[in-house]
Protein backbone atom coordinates (compact mmCIF):
# COMPACT_ATOMS: atom_id res chain seq x y z
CA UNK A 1 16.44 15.54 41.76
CA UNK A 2 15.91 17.58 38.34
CA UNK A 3 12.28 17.97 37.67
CA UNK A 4 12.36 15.80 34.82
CA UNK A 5 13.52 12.97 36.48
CA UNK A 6 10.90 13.54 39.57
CA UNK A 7 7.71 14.14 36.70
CA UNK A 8 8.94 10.22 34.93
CA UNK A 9 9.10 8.68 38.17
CA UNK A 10 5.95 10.32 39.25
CA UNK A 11 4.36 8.93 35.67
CA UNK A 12 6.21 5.07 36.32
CA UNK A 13 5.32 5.42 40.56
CA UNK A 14 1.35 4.88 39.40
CA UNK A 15 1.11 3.29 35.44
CA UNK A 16 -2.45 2.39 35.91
CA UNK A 17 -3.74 5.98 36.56
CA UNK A 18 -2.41 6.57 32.80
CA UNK A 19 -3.29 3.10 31.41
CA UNK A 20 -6.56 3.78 29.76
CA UNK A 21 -5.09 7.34 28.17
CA UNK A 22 -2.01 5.42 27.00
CA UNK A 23 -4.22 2.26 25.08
CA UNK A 24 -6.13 5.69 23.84
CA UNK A 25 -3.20 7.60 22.49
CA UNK A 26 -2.12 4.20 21.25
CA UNK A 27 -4.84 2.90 19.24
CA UNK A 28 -5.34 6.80 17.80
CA UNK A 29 -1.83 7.17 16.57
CA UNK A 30 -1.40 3.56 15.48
CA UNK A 31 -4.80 3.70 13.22
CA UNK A 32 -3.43 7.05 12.00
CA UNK A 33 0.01 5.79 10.61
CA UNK A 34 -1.29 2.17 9.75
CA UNK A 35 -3.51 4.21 7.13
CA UNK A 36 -1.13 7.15 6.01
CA UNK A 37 0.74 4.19 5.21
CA UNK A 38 -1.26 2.25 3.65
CA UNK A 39 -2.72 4.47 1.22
CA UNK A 40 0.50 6.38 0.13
CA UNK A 41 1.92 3.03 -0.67
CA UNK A 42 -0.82 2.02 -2.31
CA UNK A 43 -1.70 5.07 -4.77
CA UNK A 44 2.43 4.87 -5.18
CA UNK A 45 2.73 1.36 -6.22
CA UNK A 46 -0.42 1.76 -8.69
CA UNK A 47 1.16 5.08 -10.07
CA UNK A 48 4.61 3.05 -10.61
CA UNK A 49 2.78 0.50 -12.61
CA UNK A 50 0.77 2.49 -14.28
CA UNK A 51 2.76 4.88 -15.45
CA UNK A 52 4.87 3.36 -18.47
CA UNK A 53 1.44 2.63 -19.73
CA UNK A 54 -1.14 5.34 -21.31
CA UNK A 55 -3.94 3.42 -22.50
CA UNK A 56 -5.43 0.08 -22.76
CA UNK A 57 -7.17 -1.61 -25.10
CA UNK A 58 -9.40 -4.77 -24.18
CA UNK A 59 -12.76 -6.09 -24.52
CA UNK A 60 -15.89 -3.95 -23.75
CA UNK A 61 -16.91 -4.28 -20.20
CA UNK A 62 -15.39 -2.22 -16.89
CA UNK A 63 -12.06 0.16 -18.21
CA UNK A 64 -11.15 -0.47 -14.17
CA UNK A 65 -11.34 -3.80 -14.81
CA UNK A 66 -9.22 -4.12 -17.87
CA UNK A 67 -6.73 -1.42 -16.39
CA UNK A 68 -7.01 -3.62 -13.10
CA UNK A 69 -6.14 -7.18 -15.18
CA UNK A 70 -3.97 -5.87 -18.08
CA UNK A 71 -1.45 -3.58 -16.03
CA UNK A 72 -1.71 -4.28 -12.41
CA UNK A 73 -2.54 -8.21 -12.92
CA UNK A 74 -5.35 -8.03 -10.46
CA UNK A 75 -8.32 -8.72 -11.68
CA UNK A 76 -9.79 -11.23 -14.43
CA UNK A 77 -9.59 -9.90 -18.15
CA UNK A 78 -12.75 -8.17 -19.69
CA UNK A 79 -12.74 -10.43 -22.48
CA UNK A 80 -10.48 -11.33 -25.87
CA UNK A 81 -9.87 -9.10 -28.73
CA UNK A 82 -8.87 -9.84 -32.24
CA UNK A 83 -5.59 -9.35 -32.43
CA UNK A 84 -5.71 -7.94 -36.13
CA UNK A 85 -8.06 -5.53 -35.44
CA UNK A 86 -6.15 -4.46 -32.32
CA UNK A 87 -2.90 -4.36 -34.43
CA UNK A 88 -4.45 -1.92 -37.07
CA UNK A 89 -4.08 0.74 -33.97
CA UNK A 90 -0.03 0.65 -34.53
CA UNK A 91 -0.55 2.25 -37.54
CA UNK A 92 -2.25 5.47 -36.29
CA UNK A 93 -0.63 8.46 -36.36
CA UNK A 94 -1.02 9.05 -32.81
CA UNK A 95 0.50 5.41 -31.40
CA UNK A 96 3.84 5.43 -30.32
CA UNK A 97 3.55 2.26 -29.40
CA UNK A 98 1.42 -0.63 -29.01
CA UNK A 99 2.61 -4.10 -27.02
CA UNK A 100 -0.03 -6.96 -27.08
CA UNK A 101 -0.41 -8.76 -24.08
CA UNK A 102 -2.35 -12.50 -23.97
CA UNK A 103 -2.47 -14.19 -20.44
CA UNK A 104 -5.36 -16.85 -19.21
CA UNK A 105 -2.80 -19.93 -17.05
CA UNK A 106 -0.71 -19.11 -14.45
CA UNK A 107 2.49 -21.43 -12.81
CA UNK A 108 1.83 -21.95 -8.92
CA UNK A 109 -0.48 -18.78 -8.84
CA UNK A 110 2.11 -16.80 -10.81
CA UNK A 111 0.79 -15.74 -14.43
CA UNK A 112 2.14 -16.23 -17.63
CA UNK A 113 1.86 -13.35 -19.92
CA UNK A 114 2.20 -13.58 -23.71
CA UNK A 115 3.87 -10.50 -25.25
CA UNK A 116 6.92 -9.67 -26.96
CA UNK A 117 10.46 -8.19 -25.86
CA UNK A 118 9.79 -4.84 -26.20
CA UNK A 119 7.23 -5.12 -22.90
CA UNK A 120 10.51 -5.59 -20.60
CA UNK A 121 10.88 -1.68 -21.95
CA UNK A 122 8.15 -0.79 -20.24
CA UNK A 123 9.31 -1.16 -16.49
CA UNK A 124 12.75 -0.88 -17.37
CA UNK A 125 13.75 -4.49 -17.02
CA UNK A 126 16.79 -6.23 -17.54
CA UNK A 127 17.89 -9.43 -17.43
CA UNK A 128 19.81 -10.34 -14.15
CA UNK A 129 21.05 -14.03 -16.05
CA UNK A 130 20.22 -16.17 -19.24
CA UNK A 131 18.51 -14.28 -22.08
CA UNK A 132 15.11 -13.36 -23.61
CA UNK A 133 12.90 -15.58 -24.95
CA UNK A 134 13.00 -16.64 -28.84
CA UNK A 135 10.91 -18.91 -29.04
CA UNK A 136 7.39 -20.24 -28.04
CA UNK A 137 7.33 -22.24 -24.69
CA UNK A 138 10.53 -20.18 -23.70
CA UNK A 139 9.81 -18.00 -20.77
CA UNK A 140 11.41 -14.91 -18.97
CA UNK A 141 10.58 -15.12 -14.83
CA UNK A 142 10.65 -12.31 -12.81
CA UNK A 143 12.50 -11.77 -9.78
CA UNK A 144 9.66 -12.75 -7.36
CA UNK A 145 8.81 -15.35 -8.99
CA UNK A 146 12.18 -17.24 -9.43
CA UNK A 147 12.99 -16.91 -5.50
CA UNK A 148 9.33 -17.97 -4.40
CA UNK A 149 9.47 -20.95 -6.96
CA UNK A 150 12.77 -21.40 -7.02
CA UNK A 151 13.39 -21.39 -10.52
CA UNK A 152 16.82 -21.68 -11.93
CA UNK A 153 17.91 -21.23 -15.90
CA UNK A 154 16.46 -24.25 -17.78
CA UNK A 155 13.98 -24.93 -15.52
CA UNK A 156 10.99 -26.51 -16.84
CA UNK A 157 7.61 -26.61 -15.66
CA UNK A 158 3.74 -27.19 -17.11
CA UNK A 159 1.12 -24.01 -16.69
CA UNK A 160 -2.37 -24.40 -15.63
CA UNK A 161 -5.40 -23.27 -17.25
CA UNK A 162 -6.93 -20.52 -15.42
CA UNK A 163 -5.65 -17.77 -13.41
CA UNK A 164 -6.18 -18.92 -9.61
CA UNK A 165 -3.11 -21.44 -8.25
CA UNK A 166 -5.32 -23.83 -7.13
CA UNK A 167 -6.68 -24.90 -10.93
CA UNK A 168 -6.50 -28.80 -11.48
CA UNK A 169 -6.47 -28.03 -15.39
CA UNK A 170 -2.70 -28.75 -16.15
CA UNK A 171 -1.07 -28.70 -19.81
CA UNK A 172 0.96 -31.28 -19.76
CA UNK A 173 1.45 -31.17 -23.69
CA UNK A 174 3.27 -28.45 -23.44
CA UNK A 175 6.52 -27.84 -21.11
CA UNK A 176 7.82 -24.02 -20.28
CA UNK A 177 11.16 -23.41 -20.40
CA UNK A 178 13.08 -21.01 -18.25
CA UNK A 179 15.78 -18.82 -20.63
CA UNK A 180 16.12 -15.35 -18.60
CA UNK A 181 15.98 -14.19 -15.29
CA UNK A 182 15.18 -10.45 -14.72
CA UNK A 183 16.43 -8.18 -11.96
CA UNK A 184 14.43 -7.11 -9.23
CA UNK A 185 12.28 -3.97 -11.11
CA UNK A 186 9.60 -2.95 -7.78
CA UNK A 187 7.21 -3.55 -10.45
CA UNK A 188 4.43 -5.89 -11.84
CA UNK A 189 6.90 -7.50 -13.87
CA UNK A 190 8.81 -8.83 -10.71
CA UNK A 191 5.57 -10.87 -10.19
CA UNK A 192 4.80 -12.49 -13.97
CA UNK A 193 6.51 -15.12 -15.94
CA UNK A 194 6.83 -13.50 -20.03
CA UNK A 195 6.92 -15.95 -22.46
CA UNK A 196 5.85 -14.98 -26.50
CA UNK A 197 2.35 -14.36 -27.96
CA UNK A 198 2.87 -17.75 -29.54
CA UNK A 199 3.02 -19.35 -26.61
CA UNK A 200 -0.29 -18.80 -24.99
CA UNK A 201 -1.72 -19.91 -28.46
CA UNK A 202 0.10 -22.94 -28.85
CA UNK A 203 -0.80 -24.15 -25.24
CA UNK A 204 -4.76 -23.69 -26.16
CA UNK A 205 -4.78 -24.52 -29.60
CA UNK A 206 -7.06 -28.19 -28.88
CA UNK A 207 -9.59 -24.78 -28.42
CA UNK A 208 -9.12 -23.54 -31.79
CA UNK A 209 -10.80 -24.76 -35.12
CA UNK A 210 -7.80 -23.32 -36.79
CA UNK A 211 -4.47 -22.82 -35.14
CA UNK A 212 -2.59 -19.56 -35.94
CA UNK A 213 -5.05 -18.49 -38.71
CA UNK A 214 -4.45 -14.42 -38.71
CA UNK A 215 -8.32 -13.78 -38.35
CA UNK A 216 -9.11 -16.04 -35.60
CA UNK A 217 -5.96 -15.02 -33.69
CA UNK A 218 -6.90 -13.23 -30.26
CA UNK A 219 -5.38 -10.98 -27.53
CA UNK A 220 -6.42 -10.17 -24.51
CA UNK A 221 -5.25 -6.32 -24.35
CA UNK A 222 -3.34 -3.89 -26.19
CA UNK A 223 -0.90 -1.51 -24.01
CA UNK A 224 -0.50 1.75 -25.60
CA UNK A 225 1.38 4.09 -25.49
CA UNK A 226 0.77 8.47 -27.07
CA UNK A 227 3.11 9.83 -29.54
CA UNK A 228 1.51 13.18 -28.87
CA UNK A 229 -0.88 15.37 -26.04
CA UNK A 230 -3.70 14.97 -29.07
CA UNK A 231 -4.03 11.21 -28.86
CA UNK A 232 -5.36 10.99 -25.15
CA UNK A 233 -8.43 13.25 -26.56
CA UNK A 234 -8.67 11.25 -30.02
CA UNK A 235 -8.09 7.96 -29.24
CA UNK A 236 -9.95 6.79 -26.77
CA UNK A 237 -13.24 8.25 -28.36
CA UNK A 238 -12.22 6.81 -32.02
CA UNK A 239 -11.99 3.34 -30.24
CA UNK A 240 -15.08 3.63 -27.96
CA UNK A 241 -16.83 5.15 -30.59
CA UNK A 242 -15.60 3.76 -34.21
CA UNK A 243 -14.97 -0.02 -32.98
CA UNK A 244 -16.24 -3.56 -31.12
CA UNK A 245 -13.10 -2.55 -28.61
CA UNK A 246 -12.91 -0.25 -25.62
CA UNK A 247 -10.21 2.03 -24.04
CA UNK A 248 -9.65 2.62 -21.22
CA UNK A 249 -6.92 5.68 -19.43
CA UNK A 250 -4.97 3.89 -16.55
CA UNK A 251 -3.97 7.15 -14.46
CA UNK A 252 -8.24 8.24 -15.00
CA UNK A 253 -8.87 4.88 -13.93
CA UNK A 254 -6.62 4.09 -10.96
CA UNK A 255 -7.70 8.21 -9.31
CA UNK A 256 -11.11 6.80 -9.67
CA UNK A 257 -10.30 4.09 -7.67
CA UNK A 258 -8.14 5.92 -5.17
CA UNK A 259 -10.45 8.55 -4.88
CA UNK A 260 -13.58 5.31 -4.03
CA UNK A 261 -11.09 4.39 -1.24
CA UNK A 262 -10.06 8.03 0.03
CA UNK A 263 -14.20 7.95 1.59
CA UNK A 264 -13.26 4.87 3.94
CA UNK A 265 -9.51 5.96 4.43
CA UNK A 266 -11.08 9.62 5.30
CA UNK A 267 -14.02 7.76 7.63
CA UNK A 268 -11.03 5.78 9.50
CA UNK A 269 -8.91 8.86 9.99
CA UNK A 270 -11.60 11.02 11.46
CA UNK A 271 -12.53 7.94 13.95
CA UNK A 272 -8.89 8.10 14.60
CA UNK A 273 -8.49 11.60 15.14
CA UNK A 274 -12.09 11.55 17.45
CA UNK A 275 -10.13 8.44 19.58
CA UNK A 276 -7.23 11.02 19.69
CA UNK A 277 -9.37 14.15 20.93
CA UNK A 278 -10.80 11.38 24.00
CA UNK A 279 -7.47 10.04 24.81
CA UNK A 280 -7.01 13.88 25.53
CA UNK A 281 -9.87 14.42 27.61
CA UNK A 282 -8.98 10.67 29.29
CA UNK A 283 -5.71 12.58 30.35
CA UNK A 284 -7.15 15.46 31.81
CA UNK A 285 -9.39 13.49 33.86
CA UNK A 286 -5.88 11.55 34.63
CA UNK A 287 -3.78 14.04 35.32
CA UNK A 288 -6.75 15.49 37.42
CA UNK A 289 -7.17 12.67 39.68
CA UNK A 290 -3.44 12.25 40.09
CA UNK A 291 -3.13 15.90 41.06
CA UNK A 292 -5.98 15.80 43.91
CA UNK A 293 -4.55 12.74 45.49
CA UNK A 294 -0.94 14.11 45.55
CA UNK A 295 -2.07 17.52 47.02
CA UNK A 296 0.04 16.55 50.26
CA UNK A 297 3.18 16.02 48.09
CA UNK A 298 2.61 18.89 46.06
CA UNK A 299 2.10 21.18 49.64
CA UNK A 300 5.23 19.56 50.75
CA UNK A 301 7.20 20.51 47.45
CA UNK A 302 5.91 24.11 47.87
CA UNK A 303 6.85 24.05 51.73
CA UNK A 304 10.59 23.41 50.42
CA UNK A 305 10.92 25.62 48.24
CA UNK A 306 9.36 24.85 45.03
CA UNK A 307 7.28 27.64 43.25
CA UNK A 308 3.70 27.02 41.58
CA UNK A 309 5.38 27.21 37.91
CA UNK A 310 7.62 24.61 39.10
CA UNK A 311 4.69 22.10 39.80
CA UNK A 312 3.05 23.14 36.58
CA UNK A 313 6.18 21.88 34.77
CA UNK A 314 6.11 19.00 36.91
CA UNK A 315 2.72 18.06 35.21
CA UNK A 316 3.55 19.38 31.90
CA UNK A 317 6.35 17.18 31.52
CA UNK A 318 4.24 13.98 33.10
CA UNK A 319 1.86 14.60 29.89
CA UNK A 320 4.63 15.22 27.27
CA UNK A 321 6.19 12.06 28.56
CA UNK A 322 2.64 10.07 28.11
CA UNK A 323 2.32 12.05 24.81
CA UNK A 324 5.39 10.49 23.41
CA UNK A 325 5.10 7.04 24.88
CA UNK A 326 1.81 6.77 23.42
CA UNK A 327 2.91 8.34 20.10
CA UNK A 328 6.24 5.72 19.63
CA UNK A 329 3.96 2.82 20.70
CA UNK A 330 1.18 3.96 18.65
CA UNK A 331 3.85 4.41 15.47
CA UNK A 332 5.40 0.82 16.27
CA UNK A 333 2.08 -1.12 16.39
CA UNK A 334 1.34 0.87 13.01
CA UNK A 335 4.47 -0.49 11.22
CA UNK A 336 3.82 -3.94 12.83
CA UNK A 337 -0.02 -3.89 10.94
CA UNK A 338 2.24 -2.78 7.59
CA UNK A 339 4.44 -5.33 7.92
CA UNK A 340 1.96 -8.06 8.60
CA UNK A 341 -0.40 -7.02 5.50
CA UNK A 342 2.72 -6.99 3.55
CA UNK A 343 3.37 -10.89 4.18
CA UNK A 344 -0.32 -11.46 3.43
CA UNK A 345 -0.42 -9.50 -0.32
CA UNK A 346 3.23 -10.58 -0.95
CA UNK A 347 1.70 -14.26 -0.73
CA UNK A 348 -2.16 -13.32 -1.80
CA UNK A 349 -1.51 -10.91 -5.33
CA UNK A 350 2.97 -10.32 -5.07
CA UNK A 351 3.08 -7.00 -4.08
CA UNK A 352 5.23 -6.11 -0.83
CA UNK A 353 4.90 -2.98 1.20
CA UNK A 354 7.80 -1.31 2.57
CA UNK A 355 8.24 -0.37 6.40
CA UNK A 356 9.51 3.36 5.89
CA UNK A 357 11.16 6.12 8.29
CA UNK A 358 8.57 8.48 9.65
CA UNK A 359 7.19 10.88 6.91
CA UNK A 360 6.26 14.66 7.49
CA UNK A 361 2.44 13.83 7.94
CA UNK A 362 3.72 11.52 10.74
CA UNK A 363 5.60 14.17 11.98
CA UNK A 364 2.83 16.53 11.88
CA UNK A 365 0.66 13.72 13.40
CA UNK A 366 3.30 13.69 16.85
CA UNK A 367 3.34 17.73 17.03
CA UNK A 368 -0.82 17.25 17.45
CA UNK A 369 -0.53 14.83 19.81
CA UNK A 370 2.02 16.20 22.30
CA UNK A 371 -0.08 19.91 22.18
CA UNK A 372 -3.27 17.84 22.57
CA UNK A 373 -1.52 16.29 25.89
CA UNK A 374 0.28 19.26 26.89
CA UNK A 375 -3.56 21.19 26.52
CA UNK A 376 -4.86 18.76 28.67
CA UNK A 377 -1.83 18.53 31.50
CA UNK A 378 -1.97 22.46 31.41
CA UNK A 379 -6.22 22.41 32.32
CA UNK A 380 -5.98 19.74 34.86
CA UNK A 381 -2.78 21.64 36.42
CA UNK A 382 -4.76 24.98 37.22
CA UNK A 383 -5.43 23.47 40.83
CA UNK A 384 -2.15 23.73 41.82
CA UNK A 385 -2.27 28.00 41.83
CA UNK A 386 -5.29 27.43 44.28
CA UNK A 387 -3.49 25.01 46.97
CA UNK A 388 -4.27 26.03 50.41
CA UNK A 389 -1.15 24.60 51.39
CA UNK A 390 -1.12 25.12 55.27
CA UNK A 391 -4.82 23.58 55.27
CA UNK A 392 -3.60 20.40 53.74
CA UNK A 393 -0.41 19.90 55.47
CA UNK A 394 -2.54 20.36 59.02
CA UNK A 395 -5.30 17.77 57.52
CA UNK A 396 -2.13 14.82 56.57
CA UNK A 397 -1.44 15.88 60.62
């Protein structure tokens, strides 16, 4: 029997001796991944979304706020702005360009965002069937939103005031038309139903004293984008500064926010990595115990022939095998937690989390835990150079 085979069926011969190290090196590895997971997707998906978009104008109040409601479709809006005072921005010298955005009902949870065609440039989007809106109450679903609602083209349906699903505020004056379907993007546009500026005016205009008079007209944000390095110093201070509007830098913004959350992702992986250091110590105590009450095998194994390096290897490999039990275990049970948060903010807010291969920090993560486990196997196996072996084979007698 090759000593690899004899160390597994010495590990499998007595499971509970290495339960408690196992649930250890389990709960260690599967916190670890769970959170390297969750954060890299995370800080990816917001730097996706984020991206196309270098500044936002909105109403004064939080800038994470407004970045958190006007890009990422998170959050409730800041406030309104008036649209021709927002519009005067397009003509600056430092504006490439400048989409207005209007949203405030939502379709089954799913908003409905007023803008124009030149937002689908923004993520890249294109139409998988039917065409773009040209009119108001015509509407442009994305791809999330068509299979969860199953929406087809010419599908109509009536929005709701508000921006939570469970509203009781219907329009029922006003039906939406479906006239485009967009491929799948991985974006925030997968998630939203476009439809024109007009649109979200025309739905609330029993609000308005005057419908579609220029100066009462009102946005919710502008999305800008720099012509120039120049503008992300000038800009934002003109508008902070020189106007009733604020601006507010999405990347700034969203590393603000990443960085809040790096304290508790940091404060979970240290607990981790402390669960990992005791599911070491748990397996020298293990491999410890096992070793004192196999001394009579061990003598035996000597008595035929085996040399003390041999044993050692025995127990070396007894530890690597609980090392990488624990570690694929661990790594499962973390892509099981990604997989169920997933289904909870693909129904909660539309965004989806991928299950990925293991990444180099995972990688890095299995190299620590099999020396941690070989460490321990190799300080708990010192008692085998010291076994008086005729003085335990005459005490078995």
């Amino acid at each position: 029997m090759t000593l690899l085979k004899l160390s597994f069926k010495n590990l499998v011969s007595k499971p509970l001796n290495a339960l408690l190290s196992l649930l250890l090196l389990v709960l260690s590895v599967g916190l670890v991944t769970f959170i390297l997971q969750l954060s890299s997707q995370v800080k990816g998906n917001m730097d996706k979304n984020t991206k196309p978009v270098d500044l936002v104008v909105g109403a004064k109040g939080s800038p994470l706020q407004l970045v958190l409601s006007s890009v990422m479709h998170l959050d409730n809006p800041t406030g309104n702005i008036n649209l021709k005072e927002a519009e005067k921005l397009k003509k600056s010298r430092l504006v490439k360009k400048a989409i207005p955005v209007s949203y405030g009902d939502n379709y089954k949870g799913f908003r409905i965002l007023g803008t124009d065609t030149t937002y689908f440039s923004l993520y890249h989007a294109k139409l998988q069937t039917g065409r773009y809106f040209k009119k108001s109450f015509e509407t442009v679903v994305g791809s999330n939103v068509a299979k969860k609602l199953d929406l087809q083209l010419n599908s109509t349906f009536h929005s709701s005031h508000g921006l939570a699903e469970q509203s009781l505020d219907t329009h029922d004056a006003h039906s939406f038309l479906v006239s485009g379907i967009l491929e799948p993007t991985g974006s925030v546009i997968d998630n939203l139903i476009v439809t024109p500026l007009a649109s979200i005016w025309d739905v609330h205009e029993h609000h308005a004293k005057e419908p579609h008079d220029e100066d009462e007209l009102e946005i919710t944000s502008l999305l800008v984008q720099f012509k120039n390095p120049m503008a992300m110093v000038q800009l934002p201070r003109y508008i902070n500064d020189k106007t009733n509007m604020q601006a507010a830098l999405p990347s700034f913004e969203i590393n603000r926010l990443v960085d809040l959350l790096g304290v508790g992702v940091q404060t979970v992986q240290f607990i981790a990595f402390a669960i990992l250091l005791v599911s070491g110590l748990s397996i020298f105590i293990s491999m410890l115990k096992a070793i004192r009450e196999r001394k009579q095998e061990l003598a035996l194994l000597r008595t035929y022939g085996a040399t003390a390096n041999q044993l050692l290897q025995i127990v070396l490999l007894e530890g690597l095998f609980l090392g990488l039990i624990g570690f694929v275990i661990g790594w499962l049970i973390g892509r099981l937690g990604v997989w169920l948060l997933s289904s909870y903010t693909q129904n909660t807010y539309g965004y989806a989390l991928s299950l990925s291969w293991p990444t180099q920090l995972e990688g890095f993560l299995l190299l620590a835990t099999l020396v941690i486990t070989v460490l321990a196997s190799i300080l708990a196996s010192l008692s085998i150079f010291k076994l008086n072996i005729s003085k335990i084979l005459s005490e078995e007698k």
